[in-house]
PDB file of N, CA and C in Angstrom:
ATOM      1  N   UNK A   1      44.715 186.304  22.766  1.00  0.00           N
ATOM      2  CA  UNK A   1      45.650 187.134  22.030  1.00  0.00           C
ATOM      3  C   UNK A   1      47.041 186.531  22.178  1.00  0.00           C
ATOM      4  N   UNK A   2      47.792 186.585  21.102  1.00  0.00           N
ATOM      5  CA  UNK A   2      48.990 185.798  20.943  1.00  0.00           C
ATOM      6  C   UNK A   2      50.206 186.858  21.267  1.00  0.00           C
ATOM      7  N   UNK A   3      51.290 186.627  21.788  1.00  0.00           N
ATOM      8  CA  UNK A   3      52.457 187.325  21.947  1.00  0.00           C
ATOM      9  C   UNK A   3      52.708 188.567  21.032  1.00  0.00           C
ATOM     10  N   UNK A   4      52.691 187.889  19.698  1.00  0.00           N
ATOM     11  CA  UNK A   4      52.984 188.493  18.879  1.00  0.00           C
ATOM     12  C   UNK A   4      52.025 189.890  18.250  1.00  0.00           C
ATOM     13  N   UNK A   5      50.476 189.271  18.475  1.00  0.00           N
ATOM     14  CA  UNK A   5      49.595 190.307  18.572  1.00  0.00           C
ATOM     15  C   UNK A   5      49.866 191.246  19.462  1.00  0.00           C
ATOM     16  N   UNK A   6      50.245 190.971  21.477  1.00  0.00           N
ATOM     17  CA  UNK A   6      50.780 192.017  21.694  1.00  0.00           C
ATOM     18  C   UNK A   6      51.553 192.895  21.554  1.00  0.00           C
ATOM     19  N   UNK A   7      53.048 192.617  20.888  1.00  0.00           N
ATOM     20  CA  UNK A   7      54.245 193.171  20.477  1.00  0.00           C
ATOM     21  C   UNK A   7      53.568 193.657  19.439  1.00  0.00           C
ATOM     22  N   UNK A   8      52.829 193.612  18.373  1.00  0.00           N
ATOM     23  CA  UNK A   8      52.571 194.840  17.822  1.00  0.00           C
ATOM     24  C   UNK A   8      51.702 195.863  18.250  1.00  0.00           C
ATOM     25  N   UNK A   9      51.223 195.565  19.469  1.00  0.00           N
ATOM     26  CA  UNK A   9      50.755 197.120  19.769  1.00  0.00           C
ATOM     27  C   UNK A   9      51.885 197.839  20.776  1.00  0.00           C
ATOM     28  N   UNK A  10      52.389 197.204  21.373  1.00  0.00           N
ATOM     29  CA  UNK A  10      53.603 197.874  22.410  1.00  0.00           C
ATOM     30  C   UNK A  10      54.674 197.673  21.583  1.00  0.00           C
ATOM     31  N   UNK A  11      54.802 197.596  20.464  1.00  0.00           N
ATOM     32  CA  UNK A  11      56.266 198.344  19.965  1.00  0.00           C
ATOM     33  C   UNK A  11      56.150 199.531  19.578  1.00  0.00           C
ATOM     34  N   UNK A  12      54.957 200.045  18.818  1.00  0.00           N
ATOM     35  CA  UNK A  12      55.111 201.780  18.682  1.00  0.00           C
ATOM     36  C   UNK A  12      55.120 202.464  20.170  1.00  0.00           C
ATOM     37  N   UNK A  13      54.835 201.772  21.187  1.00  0.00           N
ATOM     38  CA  UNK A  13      54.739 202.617  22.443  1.00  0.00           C
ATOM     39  C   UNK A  13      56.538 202.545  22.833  1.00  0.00           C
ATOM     40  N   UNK A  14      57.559 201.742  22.378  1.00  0.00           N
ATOM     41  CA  UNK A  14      58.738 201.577  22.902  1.00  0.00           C
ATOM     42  C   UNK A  14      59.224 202.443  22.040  1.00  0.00           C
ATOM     43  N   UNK A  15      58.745 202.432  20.667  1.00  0.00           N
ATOM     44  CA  UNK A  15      59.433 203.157  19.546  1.00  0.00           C
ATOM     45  C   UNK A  15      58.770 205.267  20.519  1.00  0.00           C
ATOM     46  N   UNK A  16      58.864 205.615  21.131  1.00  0.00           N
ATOM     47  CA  UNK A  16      58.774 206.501  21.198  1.00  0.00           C
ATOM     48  C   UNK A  16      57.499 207.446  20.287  1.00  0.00           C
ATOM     49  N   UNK A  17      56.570 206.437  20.010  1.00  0.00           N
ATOM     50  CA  UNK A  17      55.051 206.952  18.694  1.00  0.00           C
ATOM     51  C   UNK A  17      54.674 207.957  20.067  1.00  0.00           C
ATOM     52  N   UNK A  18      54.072 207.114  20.627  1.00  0.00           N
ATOM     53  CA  UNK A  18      52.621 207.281  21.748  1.00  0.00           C
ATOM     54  C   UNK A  18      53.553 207.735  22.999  1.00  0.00           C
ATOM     55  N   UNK A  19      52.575 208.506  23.790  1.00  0.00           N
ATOM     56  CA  UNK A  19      53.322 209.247  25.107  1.00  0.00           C
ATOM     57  C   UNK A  19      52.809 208.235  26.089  1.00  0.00           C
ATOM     58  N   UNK A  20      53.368 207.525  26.789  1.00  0.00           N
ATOM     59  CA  UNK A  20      53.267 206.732  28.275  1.00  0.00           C
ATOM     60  C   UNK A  20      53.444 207.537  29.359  1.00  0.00           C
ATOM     61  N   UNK A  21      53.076 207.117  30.369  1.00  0.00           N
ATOM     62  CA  UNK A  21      52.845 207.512  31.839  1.00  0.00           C
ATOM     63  C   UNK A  21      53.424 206.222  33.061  1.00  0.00           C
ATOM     64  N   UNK A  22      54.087 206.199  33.781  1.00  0.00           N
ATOM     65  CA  UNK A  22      53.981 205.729  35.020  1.00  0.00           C
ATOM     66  C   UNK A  22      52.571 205.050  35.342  1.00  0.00           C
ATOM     67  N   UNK A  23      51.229 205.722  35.053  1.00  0.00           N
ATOM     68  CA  UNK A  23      50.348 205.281  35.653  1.00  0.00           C
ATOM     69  C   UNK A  23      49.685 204.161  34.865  1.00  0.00           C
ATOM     70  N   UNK A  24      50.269 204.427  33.495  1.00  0.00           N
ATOM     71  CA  UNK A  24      49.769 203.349  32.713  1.00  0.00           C
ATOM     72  C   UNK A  24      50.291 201.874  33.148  1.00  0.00           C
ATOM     73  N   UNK A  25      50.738 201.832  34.362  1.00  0.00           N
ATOM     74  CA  UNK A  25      51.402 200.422  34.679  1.00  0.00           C
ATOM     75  C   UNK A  25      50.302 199.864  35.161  1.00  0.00           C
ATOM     76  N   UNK A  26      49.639 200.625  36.205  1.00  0.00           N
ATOM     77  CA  UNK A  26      48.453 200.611  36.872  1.00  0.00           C
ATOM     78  C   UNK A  26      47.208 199.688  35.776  1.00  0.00           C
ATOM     79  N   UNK A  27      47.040 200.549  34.827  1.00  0.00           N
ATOM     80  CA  UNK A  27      46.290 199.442  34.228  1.00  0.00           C
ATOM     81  C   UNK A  27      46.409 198.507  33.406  1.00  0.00           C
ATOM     82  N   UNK A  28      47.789 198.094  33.399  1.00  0.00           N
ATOM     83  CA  UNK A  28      48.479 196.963  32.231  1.00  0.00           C
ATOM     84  C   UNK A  28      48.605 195.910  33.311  1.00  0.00           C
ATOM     85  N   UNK A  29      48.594 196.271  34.843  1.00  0.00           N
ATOM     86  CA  UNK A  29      48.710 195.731  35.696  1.00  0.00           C
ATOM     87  C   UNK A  29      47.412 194.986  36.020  1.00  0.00           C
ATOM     88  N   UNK A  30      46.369 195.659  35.414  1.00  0.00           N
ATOM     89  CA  UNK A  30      45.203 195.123  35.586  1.00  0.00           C
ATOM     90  C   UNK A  30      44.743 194.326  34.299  1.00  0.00           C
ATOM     91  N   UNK A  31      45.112 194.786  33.646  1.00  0.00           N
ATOM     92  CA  UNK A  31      44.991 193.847  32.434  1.00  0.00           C
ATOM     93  C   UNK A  31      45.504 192.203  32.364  1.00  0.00           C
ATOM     94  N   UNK A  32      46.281 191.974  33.549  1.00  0.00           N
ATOM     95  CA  UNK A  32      47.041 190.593  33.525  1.00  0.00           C
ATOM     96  C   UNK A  32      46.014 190.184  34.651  1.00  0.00           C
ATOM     97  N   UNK A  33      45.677 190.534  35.226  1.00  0.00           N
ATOM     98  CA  UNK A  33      44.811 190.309  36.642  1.00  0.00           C
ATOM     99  C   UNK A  33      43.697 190.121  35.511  1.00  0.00           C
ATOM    100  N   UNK A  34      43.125 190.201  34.974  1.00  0.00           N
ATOM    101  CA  UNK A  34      41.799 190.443  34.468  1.00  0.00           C
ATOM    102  C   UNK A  34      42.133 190.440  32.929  1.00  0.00           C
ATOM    103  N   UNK A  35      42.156 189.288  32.263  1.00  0.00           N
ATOM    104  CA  UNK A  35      42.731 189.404  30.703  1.00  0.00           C
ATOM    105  C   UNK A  35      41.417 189.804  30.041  1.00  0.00           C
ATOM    106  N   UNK A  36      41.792 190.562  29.375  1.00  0.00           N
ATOM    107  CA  UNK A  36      40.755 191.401  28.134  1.00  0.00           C
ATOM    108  C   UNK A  36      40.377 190.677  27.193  1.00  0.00           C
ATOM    109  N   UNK A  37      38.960 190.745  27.457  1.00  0.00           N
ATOM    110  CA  UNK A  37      38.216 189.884  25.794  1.00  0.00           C
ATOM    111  C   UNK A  37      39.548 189.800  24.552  1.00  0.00           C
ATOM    112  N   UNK A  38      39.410 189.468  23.695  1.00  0.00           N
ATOM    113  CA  UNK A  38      39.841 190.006  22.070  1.00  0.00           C
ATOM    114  C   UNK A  38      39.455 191.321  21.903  1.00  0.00           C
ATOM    115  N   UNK A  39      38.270 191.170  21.562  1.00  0.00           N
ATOM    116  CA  UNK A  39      37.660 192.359  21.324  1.00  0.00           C
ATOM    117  C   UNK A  39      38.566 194.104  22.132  1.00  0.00           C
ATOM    118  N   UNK A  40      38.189 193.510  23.520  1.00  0.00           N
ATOM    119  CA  UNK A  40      38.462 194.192  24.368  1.00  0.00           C
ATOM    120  C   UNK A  40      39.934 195.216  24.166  1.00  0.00           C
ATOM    121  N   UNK A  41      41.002 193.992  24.052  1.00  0.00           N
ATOM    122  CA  UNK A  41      42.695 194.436  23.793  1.00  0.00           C
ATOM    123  C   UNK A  41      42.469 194.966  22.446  1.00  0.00           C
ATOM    124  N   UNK A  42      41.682 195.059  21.346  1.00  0.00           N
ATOM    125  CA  UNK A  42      41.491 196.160  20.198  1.00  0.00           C
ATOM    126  C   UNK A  42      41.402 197.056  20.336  1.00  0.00           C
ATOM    127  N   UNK A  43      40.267 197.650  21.574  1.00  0.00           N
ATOM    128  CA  UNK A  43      39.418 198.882  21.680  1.00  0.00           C
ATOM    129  C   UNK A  43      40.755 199.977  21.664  1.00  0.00           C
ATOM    130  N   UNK A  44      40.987 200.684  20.973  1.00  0.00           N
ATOM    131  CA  UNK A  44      41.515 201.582  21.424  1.00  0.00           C
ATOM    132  C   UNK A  44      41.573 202.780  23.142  1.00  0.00           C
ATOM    133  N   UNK A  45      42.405 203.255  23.917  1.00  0.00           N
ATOM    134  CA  UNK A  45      42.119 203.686  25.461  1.00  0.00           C
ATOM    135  C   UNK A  45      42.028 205.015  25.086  1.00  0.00           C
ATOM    136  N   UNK A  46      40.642 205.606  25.941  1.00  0.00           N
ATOM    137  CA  UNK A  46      39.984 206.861  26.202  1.00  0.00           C
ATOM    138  C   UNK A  46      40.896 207.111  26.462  1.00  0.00           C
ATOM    139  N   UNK A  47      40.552 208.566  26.104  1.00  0.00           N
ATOM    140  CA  UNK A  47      41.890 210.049  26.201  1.00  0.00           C
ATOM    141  C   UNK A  47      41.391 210.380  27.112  1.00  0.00           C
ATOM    142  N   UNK A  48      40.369 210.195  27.723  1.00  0.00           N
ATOM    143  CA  UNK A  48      39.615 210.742  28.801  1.00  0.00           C
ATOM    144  C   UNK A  48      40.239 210.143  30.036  1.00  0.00           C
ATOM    145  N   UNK A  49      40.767 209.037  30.283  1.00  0.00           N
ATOM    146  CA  UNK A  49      41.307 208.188  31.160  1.00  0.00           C
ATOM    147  C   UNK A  49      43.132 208.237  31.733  1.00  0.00           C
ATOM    148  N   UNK A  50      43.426 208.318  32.662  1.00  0.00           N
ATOM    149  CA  UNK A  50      44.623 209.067  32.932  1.00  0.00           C
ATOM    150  C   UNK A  50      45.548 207.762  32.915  1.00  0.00           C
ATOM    151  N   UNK A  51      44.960 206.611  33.073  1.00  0.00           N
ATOM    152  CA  UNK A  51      45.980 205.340  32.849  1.00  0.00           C
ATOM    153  C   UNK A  51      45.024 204.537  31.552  1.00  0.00           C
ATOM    154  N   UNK A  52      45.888 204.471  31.341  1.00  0.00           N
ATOM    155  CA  UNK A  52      45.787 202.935  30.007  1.00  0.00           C
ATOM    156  C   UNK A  52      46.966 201.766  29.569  1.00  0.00           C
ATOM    157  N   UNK A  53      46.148 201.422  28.996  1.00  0.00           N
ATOM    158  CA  UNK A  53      46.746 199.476  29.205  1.00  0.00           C
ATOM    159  C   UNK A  53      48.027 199.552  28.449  1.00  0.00           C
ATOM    160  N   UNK A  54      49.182 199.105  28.356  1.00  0.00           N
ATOM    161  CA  UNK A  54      50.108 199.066  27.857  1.00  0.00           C
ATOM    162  C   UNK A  54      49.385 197.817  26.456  1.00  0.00           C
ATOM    163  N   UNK A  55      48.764 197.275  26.614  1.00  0.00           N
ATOM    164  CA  UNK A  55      48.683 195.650  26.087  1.00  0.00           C
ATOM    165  C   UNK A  55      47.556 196.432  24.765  1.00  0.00           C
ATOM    166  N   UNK A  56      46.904 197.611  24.971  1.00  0.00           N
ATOM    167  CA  UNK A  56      45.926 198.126  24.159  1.00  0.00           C
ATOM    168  C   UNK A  56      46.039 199.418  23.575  1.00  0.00           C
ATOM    169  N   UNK A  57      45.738 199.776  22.276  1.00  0.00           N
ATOM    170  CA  UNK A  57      46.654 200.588  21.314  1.00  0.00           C
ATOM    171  C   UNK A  57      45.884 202.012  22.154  1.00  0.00           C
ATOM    172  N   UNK A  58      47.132 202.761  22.344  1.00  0.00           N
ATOM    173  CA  UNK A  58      46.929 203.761  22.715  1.00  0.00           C
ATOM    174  C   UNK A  58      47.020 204.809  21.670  1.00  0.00           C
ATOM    175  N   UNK A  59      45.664 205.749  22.333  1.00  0.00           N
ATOM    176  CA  UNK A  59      45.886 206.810  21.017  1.00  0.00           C
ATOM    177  C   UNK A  59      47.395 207.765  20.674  1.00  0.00           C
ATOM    178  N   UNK A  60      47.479 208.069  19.345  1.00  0.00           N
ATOM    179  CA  UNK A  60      48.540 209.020  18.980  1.00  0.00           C
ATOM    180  C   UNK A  60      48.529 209.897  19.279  1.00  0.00           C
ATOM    181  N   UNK A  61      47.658 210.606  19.070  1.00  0.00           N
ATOM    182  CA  UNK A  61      47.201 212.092  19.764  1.00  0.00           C
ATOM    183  C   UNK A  61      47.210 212.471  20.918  1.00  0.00           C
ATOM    184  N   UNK A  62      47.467 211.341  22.069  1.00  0.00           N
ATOM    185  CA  UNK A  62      47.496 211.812  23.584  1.00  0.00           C
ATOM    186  C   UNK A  62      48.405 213.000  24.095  1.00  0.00           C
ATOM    187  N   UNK A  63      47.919 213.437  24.910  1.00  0.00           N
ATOM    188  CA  UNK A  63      48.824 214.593  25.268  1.00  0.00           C
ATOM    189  C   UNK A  63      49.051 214.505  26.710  1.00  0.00           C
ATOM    190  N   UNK A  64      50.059 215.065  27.471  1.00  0.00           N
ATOM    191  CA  UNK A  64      50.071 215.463  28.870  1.00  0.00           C
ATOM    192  C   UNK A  64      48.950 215.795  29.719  1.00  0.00           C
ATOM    193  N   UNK A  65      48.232 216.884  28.790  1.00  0.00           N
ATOM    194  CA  UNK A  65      46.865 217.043  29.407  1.00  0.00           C
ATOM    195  C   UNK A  65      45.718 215.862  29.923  1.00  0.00           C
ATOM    196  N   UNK A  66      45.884 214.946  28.678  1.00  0.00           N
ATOM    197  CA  UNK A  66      44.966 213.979  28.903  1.00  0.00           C
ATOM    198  C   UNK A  66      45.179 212.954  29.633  1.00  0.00           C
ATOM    199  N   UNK A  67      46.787 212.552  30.056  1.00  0.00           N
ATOM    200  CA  UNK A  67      47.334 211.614  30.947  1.00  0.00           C
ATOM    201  C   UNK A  67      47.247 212.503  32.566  1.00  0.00           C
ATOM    202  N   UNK A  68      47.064 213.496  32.373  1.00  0.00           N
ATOM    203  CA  UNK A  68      46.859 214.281  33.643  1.00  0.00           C
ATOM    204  C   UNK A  68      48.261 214.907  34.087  1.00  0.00           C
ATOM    205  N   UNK A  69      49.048 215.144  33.528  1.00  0.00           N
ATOM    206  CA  UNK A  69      50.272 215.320  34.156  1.00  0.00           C
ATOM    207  C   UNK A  69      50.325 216.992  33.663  1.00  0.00           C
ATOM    208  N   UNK A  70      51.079 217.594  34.894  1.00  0.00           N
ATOM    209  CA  UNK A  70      50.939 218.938  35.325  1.00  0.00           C
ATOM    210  C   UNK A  70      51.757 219.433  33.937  1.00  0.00           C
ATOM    211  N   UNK A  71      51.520 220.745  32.949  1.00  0.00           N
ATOM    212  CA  UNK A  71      52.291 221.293  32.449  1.00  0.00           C
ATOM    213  C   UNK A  71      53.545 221.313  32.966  1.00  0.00           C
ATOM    214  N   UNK A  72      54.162 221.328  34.126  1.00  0.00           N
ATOM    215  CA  UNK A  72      55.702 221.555  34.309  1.00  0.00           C
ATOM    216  C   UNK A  72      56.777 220.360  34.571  1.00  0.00           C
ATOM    217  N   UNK A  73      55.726 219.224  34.108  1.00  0.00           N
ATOM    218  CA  UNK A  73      56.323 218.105  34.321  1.00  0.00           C
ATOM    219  C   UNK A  73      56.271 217.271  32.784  1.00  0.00           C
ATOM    220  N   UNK A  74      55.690 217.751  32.023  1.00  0.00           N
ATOM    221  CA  UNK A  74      55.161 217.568  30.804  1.00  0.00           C
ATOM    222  C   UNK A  74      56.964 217.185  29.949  1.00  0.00           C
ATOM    223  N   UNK A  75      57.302 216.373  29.158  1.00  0.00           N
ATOM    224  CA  UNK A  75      58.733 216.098  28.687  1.00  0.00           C
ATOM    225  C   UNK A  75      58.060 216.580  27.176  1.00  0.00           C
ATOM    226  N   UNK A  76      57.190 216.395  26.484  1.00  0.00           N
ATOM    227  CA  UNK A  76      56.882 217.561  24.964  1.00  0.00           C
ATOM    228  C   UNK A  76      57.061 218.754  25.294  1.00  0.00           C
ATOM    229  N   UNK A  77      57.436 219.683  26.457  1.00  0.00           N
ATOM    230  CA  UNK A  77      57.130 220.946  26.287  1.00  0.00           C
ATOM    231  C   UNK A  77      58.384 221.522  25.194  1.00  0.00           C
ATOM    232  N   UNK A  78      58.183 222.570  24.786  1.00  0.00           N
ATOM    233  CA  UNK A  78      60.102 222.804  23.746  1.00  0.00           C
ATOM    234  C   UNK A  78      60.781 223.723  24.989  1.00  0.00           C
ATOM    235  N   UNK A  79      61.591 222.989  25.283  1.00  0.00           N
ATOM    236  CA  UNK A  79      62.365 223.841  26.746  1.00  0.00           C
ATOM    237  C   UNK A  79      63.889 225.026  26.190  1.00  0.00           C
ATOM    238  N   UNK A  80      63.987 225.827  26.433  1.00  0.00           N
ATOM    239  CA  UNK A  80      65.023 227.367  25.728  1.00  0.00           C
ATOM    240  C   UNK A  80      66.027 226.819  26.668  1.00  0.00           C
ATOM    241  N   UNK A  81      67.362 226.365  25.976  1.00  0.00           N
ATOM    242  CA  UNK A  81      68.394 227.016  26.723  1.00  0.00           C
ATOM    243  C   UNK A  81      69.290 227.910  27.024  1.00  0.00           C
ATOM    244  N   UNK A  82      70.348 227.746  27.761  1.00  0.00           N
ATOM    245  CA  UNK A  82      70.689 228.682  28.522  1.00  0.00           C
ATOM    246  C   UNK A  82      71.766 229.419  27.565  1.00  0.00           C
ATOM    247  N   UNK A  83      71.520 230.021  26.393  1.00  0.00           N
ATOM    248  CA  UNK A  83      72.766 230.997  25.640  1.00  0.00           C
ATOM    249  C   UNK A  83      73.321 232.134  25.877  1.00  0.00           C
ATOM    250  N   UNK A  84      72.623 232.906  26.698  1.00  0.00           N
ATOM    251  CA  UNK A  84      72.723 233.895  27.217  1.00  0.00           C
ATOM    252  C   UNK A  84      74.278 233.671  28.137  1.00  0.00           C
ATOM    253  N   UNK A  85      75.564 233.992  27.720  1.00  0.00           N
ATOM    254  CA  UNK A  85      76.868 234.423  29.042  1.00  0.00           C
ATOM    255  C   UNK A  85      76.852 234.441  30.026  1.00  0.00           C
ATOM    256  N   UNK A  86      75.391 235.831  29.965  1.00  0.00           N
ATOM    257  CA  UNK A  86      75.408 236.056  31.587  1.00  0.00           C
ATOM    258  C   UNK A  86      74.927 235.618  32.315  1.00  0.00           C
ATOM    259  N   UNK A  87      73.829 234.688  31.812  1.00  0.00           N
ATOM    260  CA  UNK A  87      72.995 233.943  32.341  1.00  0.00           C
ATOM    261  C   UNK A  87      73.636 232.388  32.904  1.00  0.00           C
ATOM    262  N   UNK A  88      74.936 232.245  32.517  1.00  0.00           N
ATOM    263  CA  UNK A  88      75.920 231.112  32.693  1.00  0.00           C
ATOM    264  C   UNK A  88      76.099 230.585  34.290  1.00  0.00           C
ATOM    265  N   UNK A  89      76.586 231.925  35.075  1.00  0.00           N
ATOM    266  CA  UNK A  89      76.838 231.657  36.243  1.00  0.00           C
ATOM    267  C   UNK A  89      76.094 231.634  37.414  1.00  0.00           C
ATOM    268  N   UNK A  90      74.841 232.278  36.700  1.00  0.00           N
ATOM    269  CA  UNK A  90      73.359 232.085  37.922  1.00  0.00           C
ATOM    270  C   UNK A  90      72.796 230.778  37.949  1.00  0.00           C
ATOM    271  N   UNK A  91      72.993 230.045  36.195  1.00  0.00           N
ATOM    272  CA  UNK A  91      72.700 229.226  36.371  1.00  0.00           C
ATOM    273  C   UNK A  91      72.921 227.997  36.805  1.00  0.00           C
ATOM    274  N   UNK A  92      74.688 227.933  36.793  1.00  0.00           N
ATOM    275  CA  UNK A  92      75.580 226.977  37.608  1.00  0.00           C
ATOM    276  C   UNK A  92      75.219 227.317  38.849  1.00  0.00           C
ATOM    277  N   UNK A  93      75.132 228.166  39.630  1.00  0.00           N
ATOM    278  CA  UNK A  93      75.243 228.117  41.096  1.00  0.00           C
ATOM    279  C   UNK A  93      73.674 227.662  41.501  1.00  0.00           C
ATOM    280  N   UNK A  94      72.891 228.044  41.146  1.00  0.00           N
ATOM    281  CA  UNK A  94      71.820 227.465  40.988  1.00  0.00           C
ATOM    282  C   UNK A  94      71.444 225.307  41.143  1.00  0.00           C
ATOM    283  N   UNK A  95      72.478 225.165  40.094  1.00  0.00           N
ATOM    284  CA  UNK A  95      72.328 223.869  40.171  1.00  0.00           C
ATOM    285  C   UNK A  95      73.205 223.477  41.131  1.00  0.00           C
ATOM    286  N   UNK A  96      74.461 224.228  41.633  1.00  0.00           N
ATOM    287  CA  UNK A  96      75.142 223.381  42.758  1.00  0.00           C
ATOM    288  C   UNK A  96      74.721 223.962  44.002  1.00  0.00           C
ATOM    289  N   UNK A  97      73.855 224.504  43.826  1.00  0.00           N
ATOM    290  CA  UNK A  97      72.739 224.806  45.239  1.00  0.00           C
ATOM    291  C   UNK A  97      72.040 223.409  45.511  1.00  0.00           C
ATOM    292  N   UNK A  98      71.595 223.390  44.407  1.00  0.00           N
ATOM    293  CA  UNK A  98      70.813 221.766  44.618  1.00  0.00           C
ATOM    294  C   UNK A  98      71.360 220.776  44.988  1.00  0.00           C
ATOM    295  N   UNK A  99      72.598 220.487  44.339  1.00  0.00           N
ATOM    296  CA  UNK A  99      73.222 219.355  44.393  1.00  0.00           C
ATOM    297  C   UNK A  99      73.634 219.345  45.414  1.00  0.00           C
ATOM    298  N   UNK A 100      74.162 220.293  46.813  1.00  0.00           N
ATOM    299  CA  UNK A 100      74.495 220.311  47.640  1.00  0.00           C
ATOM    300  C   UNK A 100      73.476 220.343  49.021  1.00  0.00           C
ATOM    301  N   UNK A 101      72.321 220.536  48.575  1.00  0.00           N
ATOM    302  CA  UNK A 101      71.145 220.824  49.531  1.00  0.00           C
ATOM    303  C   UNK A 101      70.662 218.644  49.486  1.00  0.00           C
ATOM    304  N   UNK A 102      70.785 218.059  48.395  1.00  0.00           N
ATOM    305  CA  UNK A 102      70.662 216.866  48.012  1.00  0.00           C
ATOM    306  C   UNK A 102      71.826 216.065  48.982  1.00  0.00           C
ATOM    307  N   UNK A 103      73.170 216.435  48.394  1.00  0.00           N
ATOM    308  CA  UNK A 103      73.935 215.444  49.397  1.00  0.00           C
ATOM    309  C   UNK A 103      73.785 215.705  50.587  1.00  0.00           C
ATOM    310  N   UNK A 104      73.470 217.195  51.546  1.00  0.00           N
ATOM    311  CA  UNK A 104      73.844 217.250  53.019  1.00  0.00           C
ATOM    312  C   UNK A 104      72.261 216.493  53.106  1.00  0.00           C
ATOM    313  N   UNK A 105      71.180 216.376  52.264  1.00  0.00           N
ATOM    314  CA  UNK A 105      70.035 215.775  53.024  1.00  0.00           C
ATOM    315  C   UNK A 105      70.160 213.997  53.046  1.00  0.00           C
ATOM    316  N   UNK A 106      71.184 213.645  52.243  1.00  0.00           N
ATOM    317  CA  UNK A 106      71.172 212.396  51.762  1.00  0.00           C
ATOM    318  C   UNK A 106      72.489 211.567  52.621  1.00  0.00           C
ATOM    319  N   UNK A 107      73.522 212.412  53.367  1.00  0.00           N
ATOM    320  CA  UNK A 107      74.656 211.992  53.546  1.00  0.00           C
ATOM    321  C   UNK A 107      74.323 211.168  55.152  1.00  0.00           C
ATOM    322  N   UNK A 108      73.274 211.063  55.567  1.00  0.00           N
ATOM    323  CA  UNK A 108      73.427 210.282  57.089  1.00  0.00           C
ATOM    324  C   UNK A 108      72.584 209.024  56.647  1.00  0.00           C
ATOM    325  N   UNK A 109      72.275 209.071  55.354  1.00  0.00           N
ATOM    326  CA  UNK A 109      71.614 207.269  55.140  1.00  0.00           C
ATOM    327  C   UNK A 109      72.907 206.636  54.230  1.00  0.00           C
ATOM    328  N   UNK A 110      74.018 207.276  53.798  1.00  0.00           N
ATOM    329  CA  UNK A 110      74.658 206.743  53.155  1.00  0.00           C
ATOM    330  C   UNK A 110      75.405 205.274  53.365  1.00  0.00           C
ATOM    331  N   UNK A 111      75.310 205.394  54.700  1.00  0.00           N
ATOM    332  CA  UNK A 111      75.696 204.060  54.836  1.00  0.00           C
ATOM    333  C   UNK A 111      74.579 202.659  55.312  1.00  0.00           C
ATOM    334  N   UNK A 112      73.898 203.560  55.021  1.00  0.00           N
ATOM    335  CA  UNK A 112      72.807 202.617  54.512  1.00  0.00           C
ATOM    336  C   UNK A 112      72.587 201.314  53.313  1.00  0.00           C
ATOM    337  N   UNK A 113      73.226 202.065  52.107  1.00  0.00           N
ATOM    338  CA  UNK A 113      73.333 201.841  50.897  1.00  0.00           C
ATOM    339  C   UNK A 113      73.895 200.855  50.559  1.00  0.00           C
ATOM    340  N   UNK A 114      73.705 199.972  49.297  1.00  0.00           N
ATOM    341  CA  UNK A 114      74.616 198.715  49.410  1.00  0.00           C
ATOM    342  C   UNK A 114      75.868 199.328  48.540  1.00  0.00           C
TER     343      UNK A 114
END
């Protein structure tokens, strides 16, 4: 398979078509370890399978479900924001709860850091 044969199956995956995973590195990773027939880099990757090949056309239709990833981590879900006024200031303190629970856990490796 020629360069160019690959770039057309991993450009709809860059173009945002097809949903990727982290884990799909896993088997694109294996795909260089172990190069795929011709044939093979055609087959379209089971929905059934939680990683697939970057190098092999992944289906359109995939969903979160089928990559295995938990509903609450899912980036298709349609997420509501926050319009509600009153709902303004629970939700700021909220986030600088975090942000502050983050730096006091993070502030004794800081000089660690380059």
């Amino acid at each position: 398979m020629e360069f160019t044969d690959i770039y057309r199956i991993v450009l709809p995956i860059t173009c945002c078509i097809t949903l990727t995973t982290p884990f799909d590195i896993h088997s694109t990773l294996m795909d260089i370890l172990h190069w795929p027939s011709v044939e093979e880099q055609k087959t379209v990757g089971q929905l059934s399978k939680r990683s697939l090949s970057l190098f092999r056309p992944i289906p359109s239709n995939r969903t979160c479900r089928h990559a295995g990833i938990e509903p609450h981590w899912c980036t298709c879900l349609n997420w509501e924001l926050v319009t509600d006024p009153a709902q303004l200031p629970l939700s700021t303190m909220l986030v600088q709860t975090v942000i502050d629970v983050f730096n006091n856990e993070t502030e004794p490796e800081r000089t660690s850091c380059a």
